[in-house]
Protein backbone atom coordinates (compact mmCIF):
# COMPACT_ATOMS: atom_id res chain seq x y z
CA UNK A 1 153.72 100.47 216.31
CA UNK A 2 153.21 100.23 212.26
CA UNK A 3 153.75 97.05 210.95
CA UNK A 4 155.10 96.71 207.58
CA UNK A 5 153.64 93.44 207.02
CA UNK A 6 150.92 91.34 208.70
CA UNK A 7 150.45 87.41 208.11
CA UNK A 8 146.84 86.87 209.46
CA UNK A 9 145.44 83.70 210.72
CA UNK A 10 148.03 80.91 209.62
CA UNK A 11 148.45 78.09 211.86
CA UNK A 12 151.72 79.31 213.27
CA UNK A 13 155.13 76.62 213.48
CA UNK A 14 157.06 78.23 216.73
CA UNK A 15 159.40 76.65 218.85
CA UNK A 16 157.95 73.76 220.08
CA UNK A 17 154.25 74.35 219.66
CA UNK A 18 151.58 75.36 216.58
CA UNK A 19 149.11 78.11 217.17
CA UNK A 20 146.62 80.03 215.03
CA UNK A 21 147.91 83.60 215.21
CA UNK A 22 148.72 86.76 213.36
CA UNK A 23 152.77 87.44 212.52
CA UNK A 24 153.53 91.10 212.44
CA UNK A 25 156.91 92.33 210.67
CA UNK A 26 159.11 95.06 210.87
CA UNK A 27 162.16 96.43 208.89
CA UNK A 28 162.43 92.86 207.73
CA UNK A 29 162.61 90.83 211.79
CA UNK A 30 159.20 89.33 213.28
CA UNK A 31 158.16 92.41 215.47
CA UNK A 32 155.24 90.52 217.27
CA UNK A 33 152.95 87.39 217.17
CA UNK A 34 149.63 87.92 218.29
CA UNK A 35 145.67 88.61 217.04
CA UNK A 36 144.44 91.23 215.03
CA UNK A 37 147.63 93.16 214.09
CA UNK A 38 147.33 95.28 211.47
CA UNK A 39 150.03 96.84 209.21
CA UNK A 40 150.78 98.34 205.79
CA UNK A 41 150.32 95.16 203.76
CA UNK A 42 148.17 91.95 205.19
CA UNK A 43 148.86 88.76 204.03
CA UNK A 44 145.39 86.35 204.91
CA UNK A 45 147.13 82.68 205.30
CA UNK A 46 143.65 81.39 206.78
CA UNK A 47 143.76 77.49 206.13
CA UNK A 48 147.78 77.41 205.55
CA UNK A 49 150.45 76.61 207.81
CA UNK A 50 153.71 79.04 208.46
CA UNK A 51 156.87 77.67 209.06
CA UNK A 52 160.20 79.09 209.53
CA UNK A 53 161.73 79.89 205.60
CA UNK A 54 164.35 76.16 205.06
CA UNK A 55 167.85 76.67 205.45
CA UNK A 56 169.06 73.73 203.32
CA UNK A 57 172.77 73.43 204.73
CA UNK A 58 174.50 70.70 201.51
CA UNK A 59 174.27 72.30 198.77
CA UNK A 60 176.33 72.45 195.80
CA UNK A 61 176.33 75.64 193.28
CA UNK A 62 178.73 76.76 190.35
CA UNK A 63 181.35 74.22 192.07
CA UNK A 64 184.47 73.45 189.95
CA UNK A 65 183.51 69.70 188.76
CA UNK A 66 186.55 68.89 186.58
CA UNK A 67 187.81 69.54 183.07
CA UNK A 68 184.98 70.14 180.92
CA UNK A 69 182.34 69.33 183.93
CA UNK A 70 180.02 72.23 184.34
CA UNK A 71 176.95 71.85 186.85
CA UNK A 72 173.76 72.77 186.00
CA UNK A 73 173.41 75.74 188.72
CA UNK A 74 174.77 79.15 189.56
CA UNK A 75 173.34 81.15 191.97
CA UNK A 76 170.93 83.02 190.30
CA UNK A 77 168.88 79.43 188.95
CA UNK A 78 169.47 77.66 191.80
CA UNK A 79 168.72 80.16 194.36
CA UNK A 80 165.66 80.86 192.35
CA UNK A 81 164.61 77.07 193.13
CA UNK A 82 165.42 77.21 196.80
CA UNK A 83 163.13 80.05 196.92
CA UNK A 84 160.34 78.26 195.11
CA UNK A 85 160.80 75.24 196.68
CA UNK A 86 159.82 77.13 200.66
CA UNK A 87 163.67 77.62 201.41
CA UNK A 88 164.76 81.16 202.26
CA UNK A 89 168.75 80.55 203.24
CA UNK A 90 171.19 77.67 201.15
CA UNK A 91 174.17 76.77 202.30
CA UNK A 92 176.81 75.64 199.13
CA UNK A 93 180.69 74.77 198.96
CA UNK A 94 183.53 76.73 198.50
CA UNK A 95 185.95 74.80 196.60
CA UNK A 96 189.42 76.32 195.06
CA UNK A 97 190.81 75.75 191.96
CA UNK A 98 193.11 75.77 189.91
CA UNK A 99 196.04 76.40 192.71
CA UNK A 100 193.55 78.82 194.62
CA UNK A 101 194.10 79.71 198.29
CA UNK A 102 191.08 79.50 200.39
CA UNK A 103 191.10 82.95 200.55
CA UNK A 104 191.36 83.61 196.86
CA UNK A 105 188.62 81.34 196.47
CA UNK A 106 186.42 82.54 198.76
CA UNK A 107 186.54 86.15 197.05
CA UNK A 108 186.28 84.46 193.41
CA UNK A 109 182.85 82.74 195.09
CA UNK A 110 181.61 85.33 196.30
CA UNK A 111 181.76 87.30 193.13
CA UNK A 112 179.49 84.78 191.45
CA UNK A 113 177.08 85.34 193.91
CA UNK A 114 176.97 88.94 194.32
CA UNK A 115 173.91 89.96 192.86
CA UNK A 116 172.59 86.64 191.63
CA UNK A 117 170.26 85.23 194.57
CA UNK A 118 167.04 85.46 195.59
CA UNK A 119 167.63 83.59 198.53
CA UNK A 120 170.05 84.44 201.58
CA UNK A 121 173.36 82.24 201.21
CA UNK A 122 176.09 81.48 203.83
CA UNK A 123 178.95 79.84 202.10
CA UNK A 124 181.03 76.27 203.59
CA UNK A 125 184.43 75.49 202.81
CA UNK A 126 185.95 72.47 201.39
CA UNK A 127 189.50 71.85 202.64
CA UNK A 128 191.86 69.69 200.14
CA UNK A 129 195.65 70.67 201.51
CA UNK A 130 196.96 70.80 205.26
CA UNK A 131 199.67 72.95 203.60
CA UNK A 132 200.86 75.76 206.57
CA UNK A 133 199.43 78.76 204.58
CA UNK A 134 195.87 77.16 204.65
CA UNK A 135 195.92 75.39 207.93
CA UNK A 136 198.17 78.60 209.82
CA UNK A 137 196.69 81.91 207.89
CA UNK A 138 193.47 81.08 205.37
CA UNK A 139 191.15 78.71 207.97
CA UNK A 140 191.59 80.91 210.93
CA UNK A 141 191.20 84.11 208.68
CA UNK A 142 187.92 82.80 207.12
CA UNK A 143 186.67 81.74 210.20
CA UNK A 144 187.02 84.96 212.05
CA UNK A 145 184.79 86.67 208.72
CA UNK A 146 182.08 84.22 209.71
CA UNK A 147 182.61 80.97 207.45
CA UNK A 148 182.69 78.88 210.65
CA UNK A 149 182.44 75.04 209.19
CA UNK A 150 184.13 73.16 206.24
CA UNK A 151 183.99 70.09 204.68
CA UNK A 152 186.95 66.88 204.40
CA UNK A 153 186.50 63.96 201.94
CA UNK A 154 187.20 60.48 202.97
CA UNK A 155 186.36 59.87 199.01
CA UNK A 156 187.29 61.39 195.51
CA UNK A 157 190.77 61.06 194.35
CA UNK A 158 192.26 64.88 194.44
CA UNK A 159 189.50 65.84 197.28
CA UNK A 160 190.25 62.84 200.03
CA UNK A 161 192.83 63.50 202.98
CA UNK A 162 194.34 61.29 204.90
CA UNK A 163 193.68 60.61 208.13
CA UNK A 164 196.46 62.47 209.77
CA UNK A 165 195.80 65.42 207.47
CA UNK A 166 191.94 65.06 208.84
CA UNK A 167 193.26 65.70 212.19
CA UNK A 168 195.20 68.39 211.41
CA UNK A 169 192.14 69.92 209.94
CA UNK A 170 189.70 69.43 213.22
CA UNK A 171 193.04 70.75 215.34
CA UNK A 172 192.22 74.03 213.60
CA UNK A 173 188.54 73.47 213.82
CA UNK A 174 189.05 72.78 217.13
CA UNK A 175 191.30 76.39 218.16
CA UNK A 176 188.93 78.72 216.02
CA UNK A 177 185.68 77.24 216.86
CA UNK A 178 184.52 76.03 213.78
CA UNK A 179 182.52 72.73 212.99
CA UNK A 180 184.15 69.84 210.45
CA UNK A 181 181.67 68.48 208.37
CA UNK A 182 182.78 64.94 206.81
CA UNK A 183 181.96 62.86 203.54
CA UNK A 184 182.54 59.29 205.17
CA UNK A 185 183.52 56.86 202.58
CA UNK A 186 186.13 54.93 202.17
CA UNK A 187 188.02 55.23 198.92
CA UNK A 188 190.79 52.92 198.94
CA UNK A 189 187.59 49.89 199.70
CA UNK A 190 185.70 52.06 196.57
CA UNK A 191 188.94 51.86 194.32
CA UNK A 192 189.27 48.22 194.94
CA UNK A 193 185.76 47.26 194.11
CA UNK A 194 185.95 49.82 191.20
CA UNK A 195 188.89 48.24 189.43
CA UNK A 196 187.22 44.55 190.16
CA UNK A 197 183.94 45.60 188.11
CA UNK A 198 185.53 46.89 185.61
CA UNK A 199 187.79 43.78 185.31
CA UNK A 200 184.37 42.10 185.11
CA UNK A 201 182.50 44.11 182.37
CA UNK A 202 180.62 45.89 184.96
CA UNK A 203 180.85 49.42 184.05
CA UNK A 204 176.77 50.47 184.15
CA UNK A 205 175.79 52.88 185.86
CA UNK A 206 173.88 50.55 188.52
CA UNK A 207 177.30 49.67 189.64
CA UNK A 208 178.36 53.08 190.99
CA UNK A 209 176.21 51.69 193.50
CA UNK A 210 177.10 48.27 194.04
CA UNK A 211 180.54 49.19 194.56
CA UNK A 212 179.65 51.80 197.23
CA UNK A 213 178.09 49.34 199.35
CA UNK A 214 177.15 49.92 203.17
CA UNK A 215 180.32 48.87 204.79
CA UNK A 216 182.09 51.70 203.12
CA UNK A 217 180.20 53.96 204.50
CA UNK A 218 179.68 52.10 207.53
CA UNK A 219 183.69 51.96 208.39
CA UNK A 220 184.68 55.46 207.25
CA UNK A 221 181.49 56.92 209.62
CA UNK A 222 183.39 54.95 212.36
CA UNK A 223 186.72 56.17 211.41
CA UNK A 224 185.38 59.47 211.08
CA UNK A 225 183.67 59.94 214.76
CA UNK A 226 186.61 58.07 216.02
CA UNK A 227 189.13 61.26 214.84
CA UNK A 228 186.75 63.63 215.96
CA UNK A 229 187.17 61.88 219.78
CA UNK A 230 190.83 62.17 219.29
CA UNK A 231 190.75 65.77 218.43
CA UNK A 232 188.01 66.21 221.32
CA UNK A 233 185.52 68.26 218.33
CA UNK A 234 181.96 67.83 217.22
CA UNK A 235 181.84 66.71 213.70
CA UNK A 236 178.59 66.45 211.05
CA UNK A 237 178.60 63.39 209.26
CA UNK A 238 176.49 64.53 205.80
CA UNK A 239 174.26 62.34 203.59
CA UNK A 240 174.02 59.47 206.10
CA UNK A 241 172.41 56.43 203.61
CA UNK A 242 171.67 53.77 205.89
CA UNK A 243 171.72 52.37 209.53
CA UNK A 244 174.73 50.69 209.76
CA UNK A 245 176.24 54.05 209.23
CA UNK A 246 173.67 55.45 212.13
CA UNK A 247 174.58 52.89 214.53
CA UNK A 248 178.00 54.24 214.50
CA UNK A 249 177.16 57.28 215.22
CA UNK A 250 174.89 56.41 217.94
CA UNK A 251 177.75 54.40 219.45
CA UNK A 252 179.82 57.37 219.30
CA UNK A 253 177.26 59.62 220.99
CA UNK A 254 177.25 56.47 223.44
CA UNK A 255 180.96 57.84 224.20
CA UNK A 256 180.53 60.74 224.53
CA UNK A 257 181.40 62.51 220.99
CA UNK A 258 179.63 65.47 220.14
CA UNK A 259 178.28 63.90 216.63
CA UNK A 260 175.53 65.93 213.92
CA UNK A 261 173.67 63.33 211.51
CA UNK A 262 172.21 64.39 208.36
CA UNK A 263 170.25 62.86 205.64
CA UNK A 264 168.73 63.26 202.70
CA UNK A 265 165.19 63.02 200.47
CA UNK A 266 166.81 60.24 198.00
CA UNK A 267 168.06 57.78 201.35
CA UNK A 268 164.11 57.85 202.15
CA UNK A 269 162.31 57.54 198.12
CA UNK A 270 165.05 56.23 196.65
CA UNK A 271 166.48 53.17 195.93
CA UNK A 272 169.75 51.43 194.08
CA UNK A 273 167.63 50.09 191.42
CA UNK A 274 166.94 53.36 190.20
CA UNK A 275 170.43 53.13 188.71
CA UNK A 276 169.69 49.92 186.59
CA UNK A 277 167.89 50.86 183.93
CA UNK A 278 168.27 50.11 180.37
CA UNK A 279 171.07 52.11 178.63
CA UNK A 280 172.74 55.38 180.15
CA UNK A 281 169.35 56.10 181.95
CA UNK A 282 170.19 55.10 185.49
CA UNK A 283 173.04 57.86 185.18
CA UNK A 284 170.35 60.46 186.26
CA UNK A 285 170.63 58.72 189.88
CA UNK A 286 174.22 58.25 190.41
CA UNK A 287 175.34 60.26 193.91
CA UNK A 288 177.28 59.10 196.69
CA UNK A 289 176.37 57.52 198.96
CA UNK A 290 174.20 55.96 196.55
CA UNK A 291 170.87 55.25 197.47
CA UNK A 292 170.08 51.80 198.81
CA UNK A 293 167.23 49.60 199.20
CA UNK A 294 163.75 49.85 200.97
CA UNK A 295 164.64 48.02 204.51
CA UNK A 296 167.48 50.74 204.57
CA UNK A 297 164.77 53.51 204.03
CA UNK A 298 163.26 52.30 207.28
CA UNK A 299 166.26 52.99 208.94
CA UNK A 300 166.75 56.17 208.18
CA UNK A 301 163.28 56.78 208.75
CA UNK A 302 163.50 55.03 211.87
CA UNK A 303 166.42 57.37 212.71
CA UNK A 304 164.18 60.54 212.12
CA UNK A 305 161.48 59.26 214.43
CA UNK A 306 163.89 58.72 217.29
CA UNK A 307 165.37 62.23 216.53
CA UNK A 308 169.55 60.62 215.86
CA UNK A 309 168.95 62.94 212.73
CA UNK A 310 169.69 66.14 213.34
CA UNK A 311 169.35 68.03 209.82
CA UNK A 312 167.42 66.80 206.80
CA UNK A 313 169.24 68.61 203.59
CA UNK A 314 169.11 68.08 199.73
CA UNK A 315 173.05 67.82 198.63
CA UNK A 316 171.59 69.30 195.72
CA UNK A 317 174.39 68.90 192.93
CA UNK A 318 173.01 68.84 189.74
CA UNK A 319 174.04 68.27 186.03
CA UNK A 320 172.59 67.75 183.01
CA UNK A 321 171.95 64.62 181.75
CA UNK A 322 171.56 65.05 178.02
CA UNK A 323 174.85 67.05 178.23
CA UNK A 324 178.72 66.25 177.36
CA UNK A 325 179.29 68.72 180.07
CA UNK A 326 176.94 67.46 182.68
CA UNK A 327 176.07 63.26 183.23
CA UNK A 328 176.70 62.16 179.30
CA UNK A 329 180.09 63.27 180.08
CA UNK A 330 183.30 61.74 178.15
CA UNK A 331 183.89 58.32 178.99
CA UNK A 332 181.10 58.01 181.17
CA UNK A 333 179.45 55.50 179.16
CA UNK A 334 182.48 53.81 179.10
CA UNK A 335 182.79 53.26 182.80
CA UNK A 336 180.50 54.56 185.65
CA UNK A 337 183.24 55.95 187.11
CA UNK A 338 183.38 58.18 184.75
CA UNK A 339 179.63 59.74 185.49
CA UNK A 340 179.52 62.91 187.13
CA UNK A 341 178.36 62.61 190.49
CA UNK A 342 175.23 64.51 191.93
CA UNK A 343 171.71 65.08 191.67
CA UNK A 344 169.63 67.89 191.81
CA UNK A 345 166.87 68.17 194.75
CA UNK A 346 167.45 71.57 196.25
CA UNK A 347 163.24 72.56 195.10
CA UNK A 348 162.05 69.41 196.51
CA UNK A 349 163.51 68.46 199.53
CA UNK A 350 160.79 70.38 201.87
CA UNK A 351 157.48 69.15 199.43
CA UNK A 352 159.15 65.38 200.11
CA UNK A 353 159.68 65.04 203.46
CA UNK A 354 156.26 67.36 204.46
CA UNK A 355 154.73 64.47 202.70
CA UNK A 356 156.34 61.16 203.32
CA UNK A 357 156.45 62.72 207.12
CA UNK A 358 153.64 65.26 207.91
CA UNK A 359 150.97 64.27 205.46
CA UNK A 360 151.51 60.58 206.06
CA UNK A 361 151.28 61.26 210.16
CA UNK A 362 155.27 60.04 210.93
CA UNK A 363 156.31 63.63 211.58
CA UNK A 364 154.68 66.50 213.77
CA UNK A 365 155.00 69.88 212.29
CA UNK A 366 157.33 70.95 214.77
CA UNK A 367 159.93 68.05 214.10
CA UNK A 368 159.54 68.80 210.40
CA UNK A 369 160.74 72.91 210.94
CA UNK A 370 163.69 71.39 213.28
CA UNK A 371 164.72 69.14 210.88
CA UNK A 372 164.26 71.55 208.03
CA UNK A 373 165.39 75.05 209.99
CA UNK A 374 165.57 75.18 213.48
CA UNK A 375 168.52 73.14 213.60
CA UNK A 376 170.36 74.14 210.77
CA UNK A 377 170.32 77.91 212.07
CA UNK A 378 171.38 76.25 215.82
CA UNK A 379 174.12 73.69 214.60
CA UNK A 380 176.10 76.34 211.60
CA UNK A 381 175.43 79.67 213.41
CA UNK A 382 172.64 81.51 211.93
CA UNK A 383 171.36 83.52 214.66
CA UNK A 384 168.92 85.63 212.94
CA UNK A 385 167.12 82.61 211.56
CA UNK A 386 165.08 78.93 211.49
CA UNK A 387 162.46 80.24 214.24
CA UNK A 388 159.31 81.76 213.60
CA UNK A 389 160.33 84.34 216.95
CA UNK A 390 160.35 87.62 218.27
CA UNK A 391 163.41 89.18 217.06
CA UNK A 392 164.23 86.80 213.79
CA UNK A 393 164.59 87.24 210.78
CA UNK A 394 161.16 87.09 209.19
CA UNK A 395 161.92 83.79 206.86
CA UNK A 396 158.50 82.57 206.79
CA UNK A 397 157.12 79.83 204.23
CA UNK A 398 153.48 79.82 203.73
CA UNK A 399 152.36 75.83 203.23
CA UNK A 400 148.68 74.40 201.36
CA UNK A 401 148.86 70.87 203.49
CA UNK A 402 145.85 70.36 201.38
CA UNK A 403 147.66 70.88 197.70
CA UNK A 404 148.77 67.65 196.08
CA UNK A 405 150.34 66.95 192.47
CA UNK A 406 152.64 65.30 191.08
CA UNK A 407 156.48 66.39 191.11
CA UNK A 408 157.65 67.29 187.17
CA UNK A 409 160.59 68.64 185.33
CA UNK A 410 158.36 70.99 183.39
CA UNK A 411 157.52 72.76 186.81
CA UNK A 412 160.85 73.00 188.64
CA UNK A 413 162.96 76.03 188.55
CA UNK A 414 167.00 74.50 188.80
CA UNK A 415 169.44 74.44 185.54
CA UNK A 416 169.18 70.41 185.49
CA UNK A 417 167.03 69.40 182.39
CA UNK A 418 165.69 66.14 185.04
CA UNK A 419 164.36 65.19 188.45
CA UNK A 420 164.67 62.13 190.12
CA UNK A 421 161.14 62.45 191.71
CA UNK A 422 159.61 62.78 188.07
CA UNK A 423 155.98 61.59 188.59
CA UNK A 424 156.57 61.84 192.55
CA UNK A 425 153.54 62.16 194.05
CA UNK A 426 153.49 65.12 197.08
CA UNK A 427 150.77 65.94 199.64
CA UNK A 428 151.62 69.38 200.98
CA UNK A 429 153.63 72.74 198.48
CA UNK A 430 154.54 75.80 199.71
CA UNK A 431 152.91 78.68 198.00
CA UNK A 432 154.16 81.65 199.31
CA UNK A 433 158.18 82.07 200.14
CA UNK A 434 159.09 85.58 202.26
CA UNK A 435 162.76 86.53 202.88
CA UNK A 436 162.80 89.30 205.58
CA UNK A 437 159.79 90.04 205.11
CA UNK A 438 159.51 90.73 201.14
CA UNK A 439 158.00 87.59 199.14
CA UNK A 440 160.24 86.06 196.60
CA UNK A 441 158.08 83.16 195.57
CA UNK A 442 154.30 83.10 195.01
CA UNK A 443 151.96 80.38 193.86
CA UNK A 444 155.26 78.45 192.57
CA UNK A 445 156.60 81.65 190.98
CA UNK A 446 159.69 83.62 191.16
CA UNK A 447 158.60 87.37 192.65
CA UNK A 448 161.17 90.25 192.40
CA UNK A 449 164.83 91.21 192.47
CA UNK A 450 167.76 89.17 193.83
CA UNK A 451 168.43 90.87 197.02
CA UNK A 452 169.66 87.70 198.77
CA UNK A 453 172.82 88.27 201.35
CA UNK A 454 175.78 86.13 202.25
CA UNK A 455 175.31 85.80 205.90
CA UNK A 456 178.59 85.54 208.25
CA UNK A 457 178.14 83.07 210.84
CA UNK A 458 179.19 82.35 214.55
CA UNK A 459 179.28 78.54 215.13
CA UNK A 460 176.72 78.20 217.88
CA UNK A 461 177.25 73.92 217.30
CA UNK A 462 180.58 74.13 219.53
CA UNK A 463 179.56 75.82 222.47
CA UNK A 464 175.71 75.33 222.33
């Protein structure tokens, strides 16, 4: 057998083990792992680590944002990031607009894609109406073409559904086989403590985050698990912030619900007081859930060390800051309400967590590639990836645990003009990104064409 590609010598991420071996490719799937392959082109990774390419499963791209809203990403920049940030498949958000059906929206997304990514990119939907055309023709539809999870908002005014509508949505979820992921706030608690602060004079951006407090969360996570029971479906609860939240899910777990937990770089570096700064500033850290304080951190880092985190994603959804279409938006220094909501992190997720984890000794190698891959690939449906295996695709990120700097604007690749992590300083940077076997980032650099693919999914997460 000729290989068309040999990585020699790496310290291999596999499964559940890490050993020093060659990786031989061919027509784009690992072919072999072994010692002394040899092939058309050999890669020498002596002194680096391989793991399997990230799959970062929340992220948001070229998503409608409101009037006059634009984010700071289409696929071609922030594809380009993913890649040079060691991620070889994203994961964004189909949302319609503008009276779309799911189905027209889906083929409107997928024409800003086509041709614009260097990464591989499977696509979620967002579901705002329980109306009979999207509930009895479009979900079932786009589910049988492989777009096997979507997303419900307990939050946003125009995005939320009610409760019974919620249902109606995992019903579906539940006769196709599809997974419902859920944004667990609660907006009519958010609303109330909204209109209070402004009442008050409080309308800086620091209190987008002090009227998101824990207990919103906290409640809608617990309402959320407790309509996923009801329907008898596993559910993701994304961008879990703190422990309260966790505890809920655990409890739910604790009765049986089938319940995915993900979090985030910013609920582990960041905190609320990155919103109160002087002036407009603290408008390049408004999200939701906000971030929250250090003893929360621990939480959520205590949740990743007893493994109730099943995915560690970005919710990359960036805007500009300097920008009357991106964070400076109208009215938005009027009233934090008003700020668009998002930041970008899709190019720094895997350098954070490799360091605050790995480098700093709370996280093996092989929990980092579950949290970053593995189970991303298990829980959505990617068969072909997250595994450094016989017979997968060969997504393969090439680490230097040795290289350390400092995390900059000037060096990042997204359409944001800031990072939150500015001055961040990272132990560990992947310097060579391979998508089926042809490299697409090297030494922090963009390398070749966009030949990235939507990938249709099964949804391995409901019978697994």
């Amino acid at each position: 057998m000729t290989l068309d590609l040999v990585i020699r010598g790496a310290r291999v991420v596999s499964g559940s083990s890490v050993a020093t071996c060659d990786i031989g490719v061919l027509g784009g799937r690992i072919a072999t792992l072994g010692t002394g392959l040899t092939g058309d082109q050999v890669i020498d990774a002596a002194g680096l680590i391989a793991m399997p390419g990230g799959i970062d499963s929340h992220v948001h791209i070229a998503q409608p944002s409101g009037p006059g809203i634009e984010m700071a990403d289409d696929f071609a920049s922030a594809t380009r990031a993913a890649a040079c940030g060691g991620n070889t498949t994203v994961m964004p958000f189909c949302l319609p607009e503008g009276g779309q059906t799911l189905r027209e929206a889906v083929a409107a997304y997928r024409a800003k894609a086509n041709g614009q990514c260097l990464t591989d990119v499977s696509f979620h939907l967002i579901v705002t109406a329980t109306d009979p055309v999207t509930l009895g023709q479009d979900l079932p539809a786009l589910i049988a073409q492989g777009l096997t999870s979507f997303k419900v908002f307990m939050t946003y005014q125009g995005m939320r559904l009610s409760d019974a509508e919620i249902l109606q949505v995992m019903d579906v979820a539940r006769a196709h086989g599809a997974l419902t992921m859920v944004h667990a706030e609660n907006e009519d608690a958010i609303e109330f403590l909204r209109d209070k602060a402004e009442r008050a004079g409080d309308i800086a951006p620091v209190h987008h985050a002090r009227t998101r407090p824990i207990p919103v969360e906290r409640e809608a996570t617990h309402r959320a698990t407790a309509l996923a029971e009801i329907a008898d479906v596993p559910v993701m609860i994304v961008h879990v912030s703190n422990g309260a939240a966790l505890d809920e899910i655990r409890r739910a777990r604790g009765r049986g619900v089938r319940v995915f937990a993900e979090t985030c770089p910013q609920y582990i570096t960041l905190t609320a007081d990155d919103l109160d700064r002087a002036g407009f500033e603290g408008a390049k850290w408004v999200c939701s859930p906000p971030p929250r304080d250090t003893d929360e951190q621990g939480a959520i880092w205590a949740g990743l060390d007893q493994g109730a985190f099943d995915v560690f994603s970005s919710d990359h959804c960036p805007f500009r800051f300097a920008d009357s279409a991106g964070k400076d938006a109208p009215g938005a220094r009027a009233a934090f309400r008003n700020i668009p909501n998002g930041i970008p992190g899709v190019e720094t997720r895997l350098p954070i967590l490799f360091s605050e984890g790995v480098s700093k000794g709370r996280m093996s190698l092989t929990t980092f590639a579950a949290l970053t891959a593995t189970n991303h690939a298990r829980i959505y449906g990617l068969e072909h990836k997250g595994a450094i295996a016989i017979g997968k695709d060969a997504d393969i990120v090439l680490w230097d645990p040795r290289a350390r700097r400092a995390i900059t604007q000037a060096a990042l690749h997204h359409g944001a003009d800031y990072t939150p992590w500015e001055g961040f300083e990272v132990t560990g940077w992947p310097v060579r990104t391979i998508l089926r076997g042809r490299t697409v980032m090297l030494d922090g650099a963009p390398v070749g064409p966009p030949e990235g693919r939507h990938i249709a999914r099964a949804c391995a997460a409901v019978t697994a």
